[in-house]
C-alpha atoms as a PDB file:
ATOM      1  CA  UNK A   1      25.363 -13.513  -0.189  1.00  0.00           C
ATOM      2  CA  UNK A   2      23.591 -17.174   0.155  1.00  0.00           C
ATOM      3  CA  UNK A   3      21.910 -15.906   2.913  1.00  0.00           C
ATOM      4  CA  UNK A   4      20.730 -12.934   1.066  1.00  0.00           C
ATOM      5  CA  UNK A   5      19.497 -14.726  -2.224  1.00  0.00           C
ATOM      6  CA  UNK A   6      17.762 -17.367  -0.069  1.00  0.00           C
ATOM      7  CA  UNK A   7      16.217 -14.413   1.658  1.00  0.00           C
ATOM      8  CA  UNK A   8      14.841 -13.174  -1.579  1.00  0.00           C
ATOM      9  CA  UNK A   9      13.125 -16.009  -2.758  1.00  0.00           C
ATOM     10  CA  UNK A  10       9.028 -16.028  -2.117  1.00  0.00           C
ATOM     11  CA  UNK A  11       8.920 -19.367   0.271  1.00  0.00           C
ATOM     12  CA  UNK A  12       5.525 -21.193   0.799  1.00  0.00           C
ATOM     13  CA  UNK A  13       4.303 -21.438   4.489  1.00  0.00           C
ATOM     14  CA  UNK A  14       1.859 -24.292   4.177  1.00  0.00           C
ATOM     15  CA  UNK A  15      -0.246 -26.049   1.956  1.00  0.00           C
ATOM     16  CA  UNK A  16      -3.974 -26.057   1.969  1.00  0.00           C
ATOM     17  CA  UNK A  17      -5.063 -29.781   1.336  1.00  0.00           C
ATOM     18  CA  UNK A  18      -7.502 -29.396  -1.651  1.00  0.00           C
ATOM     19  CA  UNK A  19      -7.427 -29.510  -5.161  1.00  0.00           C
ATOM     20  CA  UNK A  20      -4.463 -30.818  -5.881  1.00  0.00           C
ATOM     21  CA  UNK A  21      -2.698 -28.899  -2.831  1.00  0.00           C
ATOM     22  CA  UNK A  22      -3.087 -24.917  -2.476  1.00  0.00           C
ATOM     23  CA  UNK A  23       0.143 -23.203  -1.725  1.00  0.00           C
ATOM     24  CA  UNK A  24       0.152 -20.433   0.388  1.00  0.00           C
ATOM     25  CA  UNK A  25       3.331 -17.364   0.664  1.00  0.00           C
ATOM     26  CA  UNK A  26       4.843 -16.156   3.368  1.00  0.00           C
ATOM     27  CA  UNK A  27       3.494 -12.822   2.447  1.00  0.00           C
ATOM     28  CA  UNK A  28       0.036 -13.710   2.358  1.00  0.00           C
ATOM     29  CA  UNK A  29       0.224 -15.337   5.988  1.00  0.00           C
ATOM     30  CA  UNK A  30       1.616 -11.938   7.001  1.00  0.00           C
ATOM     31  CA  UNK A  31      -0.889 -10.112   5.509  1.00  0.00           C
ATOM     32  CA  UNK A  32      -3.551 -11.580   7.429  1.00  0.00           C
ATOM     33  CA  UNK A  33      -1.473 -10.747  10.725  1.00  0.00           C
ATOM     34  CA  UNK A  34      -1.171  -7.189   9.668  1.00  0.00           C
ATOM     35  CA  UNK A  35      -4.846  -7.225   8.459  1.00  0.00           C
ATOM     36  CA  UNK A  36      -5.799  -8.980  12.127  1.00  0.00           C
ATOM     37  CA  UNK A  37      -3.456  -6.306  13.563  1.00  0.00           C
ATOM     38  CA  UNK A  38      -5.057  -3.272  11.900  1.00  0.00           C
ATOM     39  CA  UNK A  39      -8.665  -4.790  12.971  1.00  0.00           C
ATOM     40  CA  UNK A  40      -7.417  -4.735  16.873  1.00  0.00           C
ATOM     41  CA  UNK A  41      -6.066  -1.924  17.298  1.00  0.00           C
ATOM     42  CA  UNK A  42      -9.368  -0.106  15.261  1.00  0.00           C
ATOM     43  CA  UNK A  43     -10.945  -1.503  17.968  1.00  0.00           C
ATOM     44  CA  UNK A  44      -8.851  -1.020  20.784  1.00  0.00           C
ATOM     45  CA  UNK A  45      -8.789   2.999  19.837  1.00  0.00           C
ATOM     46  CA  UNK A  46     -12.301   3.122  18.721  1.00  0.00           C
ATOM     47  CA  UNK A  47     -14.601   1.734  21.676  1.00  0.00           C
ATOM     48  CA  UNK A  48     -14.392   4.232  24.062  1.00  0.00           C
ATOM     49  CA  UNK A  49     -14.887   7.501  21.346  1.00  0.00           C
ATOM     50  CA  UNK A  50     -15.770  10.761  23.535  1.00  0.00           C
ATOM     51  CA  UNK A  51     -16.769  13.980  22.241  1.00  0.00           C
ATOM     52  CA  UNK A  52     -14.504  15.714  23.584  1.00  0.00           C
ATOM     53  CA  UNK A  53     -10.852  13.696  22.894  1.00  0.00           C
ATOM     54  CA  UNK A  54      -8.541  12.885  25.008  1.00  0.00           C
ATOM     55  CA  UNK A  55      -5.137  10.874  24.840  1.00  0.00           C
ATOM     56  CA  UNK A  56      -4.947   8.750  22.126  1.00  0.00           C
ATOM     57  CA  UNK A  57      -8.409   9.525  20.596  1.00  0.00           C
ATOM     58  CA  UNK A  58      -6.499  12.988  19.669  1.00  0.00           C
ATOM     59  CA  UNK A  59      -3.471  11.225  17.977  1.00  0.00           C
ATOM     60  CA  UNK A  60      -6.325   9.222  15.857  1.00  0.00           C
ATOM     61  CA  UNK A  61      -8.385  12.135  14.882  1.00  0.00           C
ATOM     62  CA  UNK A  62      -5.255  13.971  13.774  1.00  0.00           C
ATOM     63  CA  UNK A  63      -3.792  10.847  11.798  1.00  0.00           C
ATOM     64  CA  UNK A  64      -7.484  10.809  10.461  1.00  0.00           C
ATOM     65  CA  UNK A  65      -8.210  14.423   9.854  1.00  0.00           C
ATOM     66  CA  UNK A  66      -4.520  14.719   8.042  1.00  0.00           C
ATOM     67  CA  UNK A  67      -5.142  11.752   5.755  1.00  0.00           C
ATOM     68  CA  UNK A  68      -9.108  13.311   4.631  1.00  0.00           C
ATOM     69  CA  UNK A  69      -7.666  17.129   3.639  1.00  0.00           C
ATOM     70  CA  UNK A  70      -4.905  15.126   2.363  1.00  0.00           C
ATOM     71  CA  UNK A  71      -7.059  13.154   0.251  1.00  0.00           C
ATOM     72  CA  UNK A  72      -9.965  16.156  -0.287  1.00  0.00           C
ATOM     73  CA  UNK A  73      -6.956  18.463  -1.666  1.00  0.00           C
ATOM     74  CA  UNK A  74      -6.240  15.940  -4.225  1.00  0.00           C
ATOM     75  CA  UNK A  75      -9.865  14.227  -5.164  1.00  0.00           C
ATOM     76  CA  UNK A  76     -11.778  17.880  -4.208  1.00  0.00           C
ATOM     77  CA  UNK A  77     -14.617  18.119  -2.207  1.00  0.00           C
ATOM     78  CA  UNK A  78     -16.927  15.980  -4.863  1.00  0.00           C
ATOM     79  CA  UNK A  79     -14.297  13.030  -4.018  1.00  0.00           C
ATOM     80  CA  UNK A  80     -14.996  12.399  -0.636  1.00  0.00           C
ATOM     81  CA  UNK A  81     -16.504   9.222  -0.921  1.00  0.00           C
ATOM     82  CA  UNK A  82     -13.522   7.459  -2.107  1.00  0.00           C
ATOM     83  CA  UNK A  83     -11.329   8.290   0.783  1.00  0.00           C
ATOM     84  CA  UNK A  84     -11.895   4.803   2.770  1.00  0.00           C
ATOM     85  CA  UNK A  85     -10.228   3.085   0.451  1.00  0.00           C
ATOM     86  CA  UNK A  86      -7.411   5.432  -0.172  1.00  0.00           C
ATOM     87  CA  UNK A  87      -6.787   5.498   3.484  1.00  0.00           C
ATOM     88  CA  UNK A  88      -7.075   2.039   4.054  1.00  0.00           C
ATOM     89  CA  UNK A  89      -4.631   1.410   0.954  1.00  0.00           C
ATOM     90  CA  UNK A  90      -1.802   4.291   2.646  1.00  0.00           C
ATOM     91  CA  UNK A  91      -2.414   2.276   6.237  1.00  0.00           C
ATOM     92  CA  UNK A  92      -1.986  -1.354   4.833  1.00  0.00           C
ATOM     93  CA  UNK A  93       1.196  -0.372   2.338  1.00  0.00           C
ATOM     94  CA  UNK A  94       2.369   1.640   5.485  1.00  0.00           C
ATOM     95  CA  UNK A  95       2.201  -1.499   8.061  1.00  0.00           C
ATOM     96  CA  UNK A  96       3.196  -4.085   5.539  1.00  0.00           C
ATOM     97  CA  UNK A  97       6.474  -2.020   5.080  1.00  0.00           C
ATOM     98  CA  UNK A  98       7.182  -1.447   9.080  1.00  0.00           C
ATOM     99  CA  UNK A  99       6.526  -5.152   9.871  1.00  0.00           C
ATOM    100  CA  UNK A 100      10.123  -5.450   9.152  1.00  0.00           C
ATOM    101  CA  UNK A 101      10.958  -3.997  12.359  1.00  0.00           C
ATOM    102  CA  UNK A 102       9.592  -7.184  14.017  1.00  0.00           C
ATOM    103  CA  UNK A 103      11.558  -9.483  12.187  1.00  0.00           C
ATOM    104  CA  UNK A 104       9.227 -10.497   9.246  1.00  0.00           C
ATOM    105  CA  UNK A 105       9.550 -10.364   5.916  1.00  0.00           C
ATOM    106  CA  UNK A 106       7.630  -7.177   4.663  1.00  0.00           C
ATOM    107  CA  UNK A 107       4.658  -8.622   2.238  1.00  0.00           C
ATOM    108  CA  UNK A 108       5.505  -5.942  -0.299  1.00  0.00           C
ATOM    109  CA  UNK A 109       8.914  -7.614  -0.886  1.00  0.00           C
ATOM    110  CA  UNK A 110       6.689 -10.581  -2.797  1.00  0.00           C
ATOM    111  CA  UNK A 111       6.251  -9.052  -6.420  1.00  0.00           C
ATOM    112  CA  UNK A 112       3.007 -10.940  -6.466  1.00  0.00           C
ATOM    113  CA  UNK A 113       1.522  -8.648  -3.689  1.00  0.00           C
ATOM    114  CA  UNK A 114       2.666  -5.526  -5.165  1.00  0.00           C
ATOM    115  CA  UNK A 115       1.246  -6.259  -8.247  1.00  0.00           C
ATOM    116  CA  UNK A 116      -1.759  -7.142  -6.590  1.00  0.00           C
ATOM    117  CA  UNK A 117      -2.291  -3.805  -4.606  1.00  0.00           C
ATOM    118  CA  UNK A 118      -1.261  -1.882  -8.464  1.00  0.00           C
ATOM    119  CA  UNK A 119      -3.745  -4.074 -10.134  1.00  0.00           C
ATOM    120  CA  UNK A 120      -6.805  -2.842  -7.242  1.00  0.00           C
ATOM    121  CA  UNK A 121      -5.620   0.185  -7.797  1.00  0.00           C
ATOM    122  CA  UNK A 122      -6.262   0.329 -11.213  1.00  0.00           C
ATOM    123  CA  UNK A 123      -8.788  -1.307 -10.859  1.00  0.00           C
ATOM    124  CA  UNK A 124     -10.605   1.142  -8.416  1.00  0.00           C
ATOM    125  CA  UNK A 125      -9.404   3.954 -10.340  1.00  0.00           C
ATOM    126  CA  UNK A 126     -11.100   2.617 -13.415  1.00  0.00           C
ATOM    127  CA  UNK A 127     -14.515   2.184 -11.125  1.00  0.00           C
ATOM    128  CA  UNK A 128     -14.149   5.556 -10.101  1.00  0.00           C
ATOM    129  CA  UNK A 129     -14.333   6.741 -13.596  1.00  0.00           C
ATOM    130  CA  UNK A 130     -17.507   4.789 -14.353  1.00  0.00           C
ATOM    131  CA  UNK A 131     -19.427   5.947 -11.101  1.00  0.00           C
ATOM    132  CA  UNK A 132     -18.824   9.109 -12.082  1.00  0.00           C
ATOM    133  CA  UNK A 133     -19.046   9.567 -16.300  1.00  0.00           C
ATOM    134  CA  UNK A 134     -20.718   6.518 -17.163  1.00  0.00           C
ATOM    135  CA  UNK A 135     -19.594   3.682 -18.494  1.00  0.00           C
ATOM    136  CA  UNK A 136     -20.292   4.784 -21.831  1.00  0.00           C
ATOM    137  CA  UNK A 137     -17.872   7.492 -21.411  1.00  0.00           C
ATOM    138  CA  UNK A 138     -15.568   5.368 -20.391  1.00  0.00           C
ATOM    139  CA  UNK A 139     -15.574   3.149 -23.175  1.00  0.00           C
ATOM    140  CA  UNK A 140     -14.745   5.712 -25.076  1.00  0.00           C
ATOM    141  CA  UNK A 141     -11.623   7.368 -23.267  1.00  0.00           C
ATOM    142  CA  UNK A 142      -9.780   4.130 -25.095  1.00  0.00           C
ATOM    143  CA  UNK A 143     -10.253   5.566 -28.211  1.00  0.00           C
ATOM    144  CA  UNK A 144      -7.348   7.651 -27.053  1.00  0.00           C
ATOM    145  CA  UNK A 145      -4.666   5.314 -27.161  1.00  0.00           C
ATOM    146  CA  UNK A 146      -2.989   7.215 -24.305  1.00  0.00           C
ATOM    147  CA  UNK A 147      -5.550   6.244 -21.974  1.00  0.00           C
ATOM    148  CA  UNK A 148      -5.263   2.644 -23.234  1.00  0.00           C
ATOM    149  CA  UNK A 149      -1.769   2.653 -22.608  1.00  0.00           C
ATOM    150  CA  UNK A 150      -2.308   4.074 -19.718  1.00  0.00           C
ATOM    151  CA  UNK A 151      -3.909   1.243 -18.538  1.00  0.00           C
ATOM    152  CA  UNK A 152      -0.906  -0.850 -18.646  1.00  0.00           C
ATOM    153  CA  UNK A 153       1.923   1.610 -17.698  1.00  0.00           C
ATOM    154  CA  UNK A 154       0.553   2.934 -14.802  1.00  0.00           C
ATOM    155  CA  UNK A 155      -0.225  -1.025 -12.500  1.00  0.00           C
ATOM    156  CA  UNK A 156       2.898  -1.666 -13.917  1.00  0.00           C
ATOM    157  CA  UNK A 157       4.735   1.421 -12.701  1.00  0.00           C
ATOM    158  CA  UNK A 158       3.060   1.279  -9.138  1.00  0.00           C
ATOM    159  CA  UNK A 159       3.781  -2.374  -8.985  1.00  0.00           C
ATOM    160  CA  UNK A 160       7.656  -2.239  -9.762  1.00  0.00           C
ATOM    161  CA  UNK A 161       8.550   1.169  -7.944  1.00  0.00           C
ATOM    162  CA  UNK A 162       7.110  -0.089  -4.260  1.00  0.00           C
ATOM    163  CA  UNK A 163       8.628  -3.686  -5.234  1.00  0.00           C
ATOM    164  CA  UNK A 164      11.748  -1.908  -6.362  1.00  0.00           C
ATOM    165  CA  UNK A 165      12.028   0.206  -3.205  1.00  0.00           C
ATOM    166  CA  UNK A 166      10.754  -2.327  -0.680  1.00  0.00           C
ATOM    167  CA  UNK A 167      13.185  -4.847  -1.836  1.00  0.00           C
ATOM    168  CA  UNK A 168      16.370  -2.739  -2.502  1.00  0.00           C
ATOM    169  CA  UNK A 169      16.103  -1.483   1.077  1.00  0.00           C
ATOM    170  CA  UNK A 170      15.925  -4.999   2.667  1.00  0.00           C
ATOM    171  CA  UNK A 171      18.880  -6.002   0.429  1.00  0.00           C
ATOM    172  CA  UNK A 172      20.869  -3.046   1.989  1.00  0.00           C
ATOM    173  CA  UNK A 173      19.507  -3.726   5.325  1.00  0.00           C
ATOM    174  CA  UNK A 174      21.033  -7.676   5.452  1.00  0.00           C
ATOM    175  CA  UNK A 175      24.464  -6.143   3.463  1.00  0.00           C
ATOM    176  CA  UNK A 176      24.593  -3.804   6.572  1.00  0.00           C
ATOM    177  CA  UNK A 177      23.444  -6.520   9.099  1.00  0.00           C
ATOM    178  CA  UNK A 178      26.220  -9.162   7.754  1.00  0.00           C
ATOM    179  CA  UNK A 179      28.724  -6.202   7.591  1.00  0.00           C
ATOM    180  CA  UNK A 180      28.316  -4.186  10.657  1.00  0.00           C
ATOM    181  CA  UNK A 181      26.119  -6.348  13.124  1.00  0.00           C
ATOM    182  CA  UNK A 182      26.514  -4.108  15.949  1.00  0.00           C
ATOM    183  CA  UNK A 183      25.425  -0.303  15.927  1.00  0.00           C
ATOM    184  CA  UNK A 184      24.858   0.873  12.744  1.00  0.00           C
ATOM    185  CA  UNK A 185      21.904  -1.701  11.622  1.00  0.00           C
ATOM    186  CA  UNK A 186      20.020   0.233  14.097  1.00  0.00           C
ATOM    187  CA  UNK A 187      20.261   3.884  12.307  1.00  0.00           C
ATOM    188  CA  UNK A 188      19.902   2.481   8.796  1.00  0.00           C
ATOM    189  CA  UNK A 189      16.611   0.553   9.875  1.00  0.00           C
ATOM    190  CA  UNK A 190      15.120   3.934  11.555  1.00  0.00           C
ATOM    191  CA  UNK A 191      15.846   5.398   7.622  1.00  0.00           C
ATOM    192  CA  UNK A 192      15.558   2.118   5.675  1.00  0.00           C
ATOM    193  CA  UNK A 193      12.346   0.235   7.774  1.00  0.00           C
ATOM    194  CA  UNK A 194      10.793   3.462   9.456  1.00  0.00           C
ATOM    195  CA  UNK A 195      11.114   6.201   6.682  1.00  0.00           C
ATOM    196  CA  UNK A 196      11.512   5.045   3.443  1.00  0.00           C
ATOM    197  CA  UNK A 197       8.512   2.593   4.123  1.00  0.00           C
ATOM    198  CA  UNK A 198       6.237   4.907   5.194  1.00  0.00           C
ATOM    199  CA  UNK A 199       7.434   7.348   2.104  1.00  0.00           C
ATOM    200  CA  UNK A 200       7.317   4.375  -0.365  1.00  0.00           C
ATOM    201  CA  UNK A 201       3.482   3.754   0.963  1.00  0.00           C
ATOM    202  CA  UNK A 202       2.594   7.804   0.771  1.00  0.00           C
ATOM    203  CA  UNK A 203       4.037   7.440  -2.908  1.00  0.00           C
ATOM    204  CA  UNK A 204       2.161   4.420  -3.856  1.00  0.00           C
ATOM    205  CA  UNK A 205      -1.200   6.206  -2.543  1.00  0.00           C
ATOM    206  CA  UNK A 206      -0.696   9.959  -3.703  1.00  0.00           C
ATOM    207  CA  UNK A 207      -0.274   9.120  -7.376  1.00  0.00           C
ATOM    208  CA  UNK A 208      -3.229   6.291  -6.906  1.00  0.00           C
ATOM    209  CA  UNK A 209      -5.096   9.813  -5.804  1.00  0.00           C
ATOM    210  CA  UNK A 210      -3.923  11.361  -8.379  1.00  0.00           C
ATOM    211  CA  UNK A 211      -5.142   9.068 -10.910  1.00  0.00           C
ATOM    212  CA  UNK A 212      -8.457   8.941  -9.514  1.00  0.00           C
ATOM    213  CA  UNK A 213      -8.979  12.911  -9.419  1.00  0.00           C
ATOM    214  CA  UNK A 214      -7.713  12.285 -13.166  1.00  0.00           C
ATOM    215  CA  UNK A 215     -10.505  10.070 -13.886  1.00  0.00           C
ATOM    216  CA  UNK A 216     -13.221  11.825 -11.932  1.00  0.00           C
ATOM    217  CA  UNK A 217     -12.595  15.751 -13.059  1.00  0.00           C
ATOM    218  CA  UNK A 218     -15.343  17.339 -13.811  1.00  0.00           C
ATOM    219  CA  UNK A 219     -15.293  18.381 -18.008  1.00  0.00           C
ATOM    220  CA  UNK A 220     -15.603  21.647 -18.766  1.00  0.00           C
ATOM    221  CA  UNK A 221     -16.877  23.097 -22.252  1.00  0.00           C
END
């Protein structure tokens, strides 16, 4: 249980020497891994593009083509141009959650970063909005005190349900691991590490969506 508790806690990997000393998590070291990761392997599958696929150029185009009418049957047709960042947001939350599987801490265990990616969110949701009605508009959606509370509930719902998720499933994970070391670890990790992270991350991103085609419907009188 020691082990576990110490596990929990958000450790610092090193200190950047300026003003005053500049801590720096665990999580945000292995962020830039998985970001460095994502970056080589877009350009390991991307430099040798054919018109015609082959191989793995097929497996990319279908991972891409799934996540755009994915995306398009949420946002529409008139939402198009916000899918980059939707799919980027579904690949990050989707690789910080299997890192596990290589013995590191997923980043999404740190509160901090899940309140991070809920607050961009937001955040981009809210731009959305603007882009499309103006920000006059959406000044005055908060006269609806819905869609000001809105504003809070929903970062704050994203933030704690991935959190939530993320870190009940590692807890259950090292319960298993001091329990059962042999055998059984492996079958909860393909559920725990493979499928409930990549669930938690199509979660995270589908109501995201939703929000946005929420913000960007077109009014009708």
């Amino acid at each position: 249980m020691d082990n576990i508790m110490e596990e929990l806690e958000s450790k610092t990997a090193f200190i950047i020497p300026i003003f005053g000393g500049i801590p720096v998590a665990d999580s945000c070291v292995v962020t830039w891994i998985i970001m460095a990761v994502i970056v080589l392997l877009s350009i390991i599958f991307t430099r040798k593009l054919k018109k015609v696929p082959t191989g793995s150029q097929c497996i990319l185009e279908g991972i891409v083509d799934w996540l755009d009418n994915f995306f398009t049957g949420i946002l529409g047709p008139h939402g198009k141009k916000y899918l980059p960042f939707l799919e980027t947001l579904i690949i990050y939350i989707a690789f910080a959650n299997l890192f596990g599987l290589f013995g590191f801490v997923p980043p999404t265990k740190d509160i901090n970063v899940t309140a991070a990616l809920a607050g961009i969110a937001i955040i981009f949701v809210q731009a959305a909005f603007i882009i499309e009605k103006g920000p006059l508009k959406w000044l005055k959606s908060f006269l609806n005190p819905i869609n000001l509370l809105d504003l809070i509930t929903r970062p704050l719902s994203l933030c704690m349900r991935l959190f939530g998720n993320v870190l009940g499933a590692f807890v259950v994970m090292e319960l298993i691991k001091g329990l059962i070391p042999i055998g059984v670890p492996v079958i909860a990790s393909a559920y725990f590490d493979i499928f409930d992270g990549l669930l938690q991350a199509y979660v995270f991103v589908f109501l995201t969506s939703l929000y946005t085609a929420e913000a960007i419907e077109e009014e009708h009188h």
